[in-house]
Protein backbone atom coordinates (compact mmCIF):
# COMPACT_ATOMS: atom_id res chain seq x y z
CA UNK A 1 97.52 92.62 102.34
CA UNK A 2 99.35 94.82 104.45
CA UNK A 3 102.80 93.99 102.55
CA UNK A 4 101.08 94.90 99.37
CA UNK A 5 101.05 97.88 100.70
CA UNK A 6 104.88 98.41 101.86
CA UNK A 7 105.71 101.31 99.37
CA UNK A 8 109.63 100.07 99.71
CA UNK A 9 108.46 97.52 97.80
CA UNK A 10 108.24 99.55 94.55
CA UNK A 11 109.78 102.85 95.50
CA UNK A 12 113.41 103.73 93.60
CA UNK A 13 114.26 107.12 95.68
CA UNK A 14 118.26 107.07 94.64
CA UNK A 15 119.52 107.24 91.00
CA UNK A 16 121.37 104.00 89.52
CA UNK A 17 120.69 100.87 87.33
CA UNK A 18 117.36 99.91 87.14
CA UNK A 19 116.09 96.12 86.24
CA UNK A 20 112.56 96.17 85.60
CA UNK A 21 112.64 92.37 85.45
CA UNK A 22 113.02 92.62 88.91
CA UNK A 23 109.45 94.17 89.46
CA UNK A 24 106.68 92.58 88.93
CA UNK A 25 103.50 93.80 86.93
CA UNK A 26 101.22 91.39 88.99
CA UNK A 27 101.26 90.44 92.77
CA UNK A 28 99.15 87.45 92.07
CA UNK A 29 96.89 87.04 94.64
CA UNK A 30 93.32 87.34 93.82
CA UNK A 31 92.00 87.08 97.51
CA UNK A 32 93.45 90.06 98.30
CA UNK A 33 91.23 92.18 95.61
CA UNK A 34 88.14 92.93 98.02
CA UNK A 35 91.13 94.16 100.91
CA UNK A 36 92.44 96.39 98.27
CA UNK A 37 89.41 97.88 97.43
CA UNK A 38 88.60 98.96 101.31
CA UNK A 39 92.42 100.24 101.35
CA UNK A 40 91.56 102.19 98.91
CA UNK A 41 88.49 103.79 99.50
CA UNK A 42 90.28 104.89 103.09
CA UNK A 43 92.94 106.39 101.65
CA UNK A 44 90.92 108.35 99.12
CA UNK A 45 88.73 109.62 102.19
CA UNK A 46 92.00 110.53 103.88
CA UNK A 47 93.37 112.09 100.26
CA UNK A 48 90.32 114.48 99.92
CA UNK A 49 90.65 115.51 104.06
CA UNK A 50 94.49 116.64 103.47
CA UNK A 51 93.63 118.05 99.84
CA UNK A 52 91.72 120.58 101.60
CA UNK A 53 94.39 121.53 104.14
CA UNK A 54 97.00 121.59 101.51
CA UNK A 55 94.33 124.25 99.96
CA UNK A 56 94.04 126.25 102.91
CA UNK A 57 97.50 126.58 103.94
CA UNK A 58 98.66 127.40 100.59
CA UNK A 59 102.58 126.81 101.07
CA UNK A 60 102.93 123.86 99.57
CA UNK A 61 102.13 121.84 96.07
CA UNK A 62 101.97 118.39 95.12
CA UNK A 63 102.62 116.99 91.45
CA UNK A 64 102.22 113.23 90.79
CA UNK A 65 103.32 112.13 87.34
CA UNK A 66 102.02 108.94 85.69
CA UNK A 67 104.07 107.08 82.74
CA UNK A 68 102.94 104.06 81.67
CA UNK A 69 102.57 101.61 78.32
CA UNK A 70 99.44 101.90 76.74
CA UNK A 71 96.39 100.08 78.43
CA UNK A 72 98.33 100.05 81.78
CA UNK A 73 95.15 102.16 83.13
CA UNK A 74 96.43 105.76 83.94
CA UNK A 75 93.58 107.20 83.53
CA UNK A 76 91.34 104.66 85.49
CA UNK A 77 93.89 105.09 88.00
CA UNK A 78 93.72 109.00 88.32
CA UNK A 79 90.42 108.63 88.64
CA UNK A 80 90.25 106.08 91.13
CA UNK A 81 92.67 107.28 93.75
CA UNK A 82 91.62 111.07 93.36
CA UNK A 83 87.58 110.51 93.87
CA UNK A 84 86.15 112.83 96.21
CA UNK A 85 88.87 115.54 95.82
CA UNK A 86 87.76 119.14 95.25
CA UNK A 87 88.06 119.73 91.73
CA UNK A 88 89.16 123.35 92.97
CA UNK A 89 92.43 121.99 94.41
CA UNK A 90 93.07 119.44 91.36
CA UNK A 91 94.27 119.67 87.93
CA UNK A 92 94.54 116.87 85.70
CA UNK A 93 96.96 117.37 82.24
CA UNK A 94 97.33 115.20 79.46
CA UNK A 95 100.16 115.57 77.39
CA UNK A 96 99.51 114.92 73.93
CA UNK A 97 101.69 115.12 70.93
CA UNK A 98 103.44 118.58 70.97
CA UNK A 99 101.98 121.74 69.05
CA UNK A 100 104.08 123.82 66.68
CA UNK A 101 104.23 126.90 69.68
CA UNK A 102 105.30 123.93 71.99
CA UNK A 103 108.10 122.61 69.86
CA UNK A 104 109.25 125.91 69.19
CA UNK A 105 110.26 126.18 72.71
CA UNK A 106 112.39 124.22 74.88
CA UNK A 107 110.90 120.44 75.82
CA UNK A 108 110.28 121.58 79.72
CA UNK A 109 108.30 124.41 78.85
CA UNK A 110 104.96 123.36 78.43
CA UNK A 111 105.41 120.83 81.31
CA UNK A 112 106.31 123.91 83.66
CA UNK A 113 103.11 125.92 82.35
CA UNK A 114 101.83 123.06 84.49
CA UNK A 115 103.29 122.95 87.76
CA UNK A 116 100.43 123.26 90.38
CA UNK A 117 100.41 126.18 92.35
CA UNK A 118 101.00 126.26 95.97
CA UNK A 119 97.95 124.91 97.04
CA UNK A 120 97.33 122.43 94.68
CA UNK A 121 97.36 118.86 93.48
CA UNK A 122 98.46 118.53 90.24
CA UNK A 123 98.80 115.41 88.06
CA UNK A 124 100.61 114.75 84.81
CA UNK A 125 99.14 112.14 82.51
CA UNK A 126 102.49 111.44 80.79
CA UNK A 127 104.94 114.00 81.47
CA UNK A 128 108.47 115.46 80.40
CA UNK A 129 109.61 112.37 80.49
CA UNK A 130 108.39 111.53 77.34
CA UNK A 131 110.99 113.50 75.96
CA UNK A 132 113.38 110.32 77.40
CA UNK A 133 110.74 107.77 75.90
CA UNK A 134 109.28 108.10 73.10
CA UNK A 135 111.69 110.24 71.59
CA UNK A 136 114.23 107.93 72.77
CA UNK A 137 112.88 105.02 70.73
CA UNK A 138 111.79 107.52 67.96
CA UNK A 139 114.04 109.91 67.50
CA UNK A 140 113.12 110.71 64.11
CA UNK A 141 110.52 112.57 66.49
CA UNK A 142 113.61 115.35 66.90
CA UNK A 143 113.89 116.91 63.55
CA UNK A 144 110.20 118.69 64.38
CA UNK A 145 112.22 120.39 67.19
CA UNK A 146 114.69 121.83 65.03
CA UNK A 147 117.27 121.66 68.05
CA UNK A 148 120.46 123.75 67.20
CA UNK A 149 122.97 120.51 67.90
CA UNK A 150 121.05 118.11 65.98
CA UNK A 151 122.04 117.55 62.32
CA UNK A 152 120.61 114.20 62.04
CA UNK A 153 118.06 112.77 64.72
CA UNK A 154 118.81 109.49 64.08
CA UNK A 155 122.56 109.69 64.86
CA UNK A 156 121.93 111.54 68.38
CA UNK A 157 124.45 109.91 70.80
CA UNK A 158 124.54 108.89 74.45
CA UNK A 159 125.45 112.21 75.38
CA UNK A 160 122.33 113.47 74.62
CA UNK A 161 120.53 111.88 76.20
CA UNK A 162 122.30 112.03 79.20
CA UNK A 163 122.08 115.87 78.58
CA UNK A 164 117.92 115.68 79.15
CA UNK A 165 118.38 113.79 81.94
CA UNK A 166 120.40 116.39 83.70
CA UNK A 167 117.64 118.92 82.85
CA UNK A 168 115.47 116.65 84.15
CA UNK A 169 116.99 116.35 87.36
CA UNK A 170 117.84 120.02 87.88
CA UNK A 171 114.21 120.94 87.02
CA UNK A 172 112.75 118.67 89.28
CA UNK A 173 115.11 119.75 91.73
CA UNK A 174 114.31 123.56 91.53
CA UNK A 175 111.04 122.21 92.04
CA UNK A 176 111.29 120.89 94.95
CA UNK A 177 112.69 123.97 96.74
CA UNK A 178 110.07 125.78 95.79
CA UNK A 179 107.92 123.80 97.74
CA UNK A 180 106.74 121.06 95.44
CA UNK A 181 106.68 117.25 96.56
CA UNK A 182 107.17 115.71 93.21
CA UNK A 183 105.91 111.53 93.39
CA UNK A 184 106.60 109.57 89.82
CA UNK A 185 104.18 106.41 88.51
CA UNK A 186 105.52 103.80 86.40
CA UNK A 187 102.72 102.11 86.16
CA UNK A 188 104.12 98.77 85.37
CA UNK A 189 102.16 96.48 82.62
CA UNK A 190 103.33 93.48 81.16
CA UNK A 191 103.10 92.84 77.31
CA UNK A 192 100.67 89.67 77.38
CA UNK A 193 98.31 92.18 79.64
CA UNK A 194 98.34 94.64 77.55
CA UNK A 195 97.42 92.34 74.65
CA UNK A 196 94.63 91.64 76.67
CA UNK A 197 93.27 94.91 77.36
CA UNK A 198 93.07 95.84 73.49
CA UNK A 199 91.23 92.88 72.64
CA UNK A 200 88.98 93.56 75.26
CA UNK A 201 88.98 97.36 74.02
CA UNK A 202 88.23 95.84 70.23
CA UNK A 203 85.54 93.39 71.79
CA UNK A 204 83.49 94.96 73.70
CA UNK A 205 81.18 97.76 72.10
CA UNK A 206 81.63 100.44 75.01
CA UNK A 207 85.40 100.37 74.69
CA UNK A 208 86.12 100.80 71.09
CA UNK A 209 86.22 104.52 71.28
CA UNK A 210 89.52 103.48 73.30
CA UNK A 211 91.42 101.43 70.82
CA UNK A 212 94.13 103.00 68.95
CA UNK A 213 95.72 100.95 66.08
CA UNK A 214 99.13 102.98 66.67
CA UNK A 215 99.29 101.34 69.66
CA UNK A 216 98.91 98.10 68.62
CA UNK A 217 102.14 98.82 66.17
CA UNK A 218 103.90 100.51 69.17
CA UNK A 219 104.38 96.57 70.28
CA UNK A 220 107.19 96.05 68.21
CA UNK A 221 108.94 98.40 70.40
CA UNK A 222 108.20 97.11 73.25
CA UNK A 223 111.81 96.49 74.28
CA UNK A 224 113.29 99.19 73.29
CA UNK A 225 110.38 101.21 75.55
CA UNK A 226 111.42 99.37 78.76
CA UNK A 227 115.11 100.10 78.41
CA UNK A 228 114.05 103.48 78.02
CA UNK A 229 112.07 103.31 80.85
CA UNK A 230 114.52 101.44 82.96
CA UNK A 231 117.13 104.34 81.73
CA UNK A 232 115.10 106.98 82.85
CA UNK A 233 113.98 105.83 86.24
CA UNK A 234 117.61 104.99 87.01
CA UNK A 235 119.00 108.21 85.68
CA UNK A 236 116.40 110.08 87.47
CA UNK A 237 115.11 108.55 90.70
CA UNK A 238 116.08 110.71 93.81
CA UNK A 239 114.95 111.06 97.36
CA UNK A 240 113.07 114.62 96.29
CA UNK A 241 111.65 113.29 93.21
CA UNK A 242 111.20 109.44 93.90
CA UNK A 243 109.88 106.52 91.83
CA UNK A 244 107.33 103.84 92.10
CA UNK A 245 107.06 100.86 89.87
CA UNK A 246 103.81 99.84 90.48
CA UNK A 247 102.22 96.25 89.33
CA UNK A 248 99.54 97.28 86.84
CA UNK A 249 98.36 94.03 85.27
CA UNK A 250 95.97 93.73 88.28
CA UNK A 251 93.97 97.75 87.64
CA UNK A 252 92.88 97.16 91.75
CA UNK A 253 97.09 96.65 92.66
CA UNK A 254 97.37 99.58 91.15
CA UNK A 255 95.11 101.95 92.35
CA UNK A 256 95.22 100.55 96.06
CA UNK A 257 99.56 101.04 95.73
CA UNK A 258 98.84 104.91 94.11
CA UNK A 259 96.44 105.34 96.47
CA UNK A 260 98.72 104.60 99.41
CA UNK A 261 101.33 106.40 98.17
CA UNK A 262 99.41 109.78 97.90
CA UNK A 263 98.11 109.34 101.45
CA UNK A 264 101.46 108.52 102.82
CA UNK A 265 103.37 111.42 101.10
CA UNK A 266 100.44 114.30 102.12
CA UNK A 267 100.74 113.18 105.58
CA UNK A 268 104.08 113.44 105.96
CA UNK A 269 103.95 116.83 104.64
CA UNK A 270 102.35 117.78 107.93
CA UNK A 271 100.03 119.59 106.55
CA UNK A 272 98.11 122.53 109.05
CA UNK A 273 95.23 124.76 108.88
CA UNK A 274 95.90 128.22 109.23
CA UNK A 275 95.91 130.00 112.55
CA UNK A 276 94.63 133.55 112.49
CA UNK A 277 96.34 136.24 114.00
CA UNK A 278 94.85 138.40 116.53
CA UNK A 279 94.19 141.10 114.05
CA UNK A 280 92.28 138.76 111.91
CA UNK A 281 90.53 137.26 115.05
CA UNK A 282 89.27 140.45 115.87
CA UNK A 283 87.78 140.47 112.66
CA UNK A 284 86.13 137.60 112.87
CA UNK A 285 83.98 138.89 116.23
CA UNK A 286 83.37 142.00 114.39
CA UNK A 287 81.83 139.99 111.45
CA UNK A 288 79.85 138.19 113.82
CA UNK A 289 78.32 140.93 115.83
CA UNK A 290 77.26 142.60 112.62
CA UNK A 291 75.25 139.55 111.60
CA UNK A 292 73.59 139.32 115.32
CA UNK A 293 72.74 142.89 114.91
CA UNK A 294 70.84 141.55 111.46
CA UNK A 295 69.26 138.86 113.27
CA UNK A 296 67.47 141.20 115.85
């Protein structure tokens, strides 16, 4: 179990060509499931004891971005790996498909409306990088953006997109000297799973309100999506900003991986509580021989 666990197993920290053939979307090994779960419920005890020292120092922010194929379990995950975690130091937003104030701006602006504050745990539910995914495979999707060097969307050529992924880079970048660790999520699904999962979401009563017929017709892009992917994590992968392509036909690999991951990366923040000065010390016995004088 513990080399389950070896984050260097999925991580993709430097920029260059990525083969997602070469990671797998299931480890395999059902015997391991009951050793993930215990992982797991450590690390999210450990999560929610440095959330709240990342609160009260203040200094530094954490964003963790999640990109995934439909049905890979994002949101399961999310939920998973951040239970127990002050909702006061954690903000959760889903991107959904752009408003007409959002597309009249430029495509990082409502994604850095959304940076967490120092302080804070922030997590992106799909992300900017969108902008390098689904646009990539539709980029019909262009034309409501109304982008000054874009005659026709569908003839956009390599250039552009290597264009994004140098604002990409440079905003994550900026990011990161202003203090925010920045961890990504491909959550890594294969196609048969996700057939799976939206039969299951047809079948079964309770998950219907889940289906979504687009997605079904999504599938004949399914190529196309994990070159983009495999594009974008290559193009964009970097020691500051690092990758993980995390197994996610197994929903337990997954969160147990995340999970890890977190913990791992808010430890080596070195997180502290604050240390008062001696002026705010002094303030402190002050405080408390006012409330003994209440007591008598």
């Amino acid at each position: 179990m513990k080399d389950l666990l070896d984050l260097s197993r999925y991580r993709v920290h430097q920029s260059g060509k990525v083969d997602l053939d070469k990671y797998p979307t299931d480890l395999g090994d059902e015997r391991e499931k009951k050793a993930l779960k215990a992982a797991l419920e450590k690390d999210t005890h450990r999560i929610s004891e440095l959330q709240e020292t990342l609160y009260a120092q203040g200094s530094h922010a954490l964003l963790l971005i999640f990109q995934a194929m439909d049905g890979a379990g994002k949101d399961s995950c999310i939920d998973h790996v951040m239970t127990g975690v002050n909702p006061q130091g954690c903000h959760v937003t889903s991107f959904k498909t752009p408003s007409s104030e959002e597309l009249a701006h430029d495509f990082l602006w409502r994604h850095a409306k959304a940076v967490p504050a120092r302080g804070m745990i922030g997590i992106h539910n799909r992300s900017h990088y969108e902008e390098v995914l689904a646009v990539k495979v539709h980029p019909e999707f262009l034309a409501g953006q109304h982008l000054p060097s874009v005659a026709d969307p569908t003839k956009v050529d390599k250039d552009f997109w290597e264009d994004r992924y140098a604002s990409i880079r440079d905003f994550e970048t900026h990011l990161a000297r202003q203090g925010v660790t920045i961890l990504k999520f491909f959550l890594h699904l294969g196609k048969d799973a996700q057939k799976e999962r939206f039969l299951e979401r047809i079948d079964d009563p309770k998950k219907n309100w889940k289906f979504n017929a687009g997605d079904v017709k999504e599938r004949i892009h399914w190529e196309a999506y994990q070159q983009a992917y495999a594009d974008a994590i290559g193009a964009t992968a970097a020691d500051h900003a690092p990758w993980f392509i995390i197994p996610a036909d197994d929903q337990w690999e997954s969160r147990a991986i995340v999970g890890r991951a977190v913990r791992e990366q808010l430890e080596a923040m070195d997180l502290r509580m604050p240390v008062l000065d001696s002026k705010a010390k002094a303030g402190l016995a002050e405080a408390r021989k006012l409330l003994e004088k209440e007591r008598g």
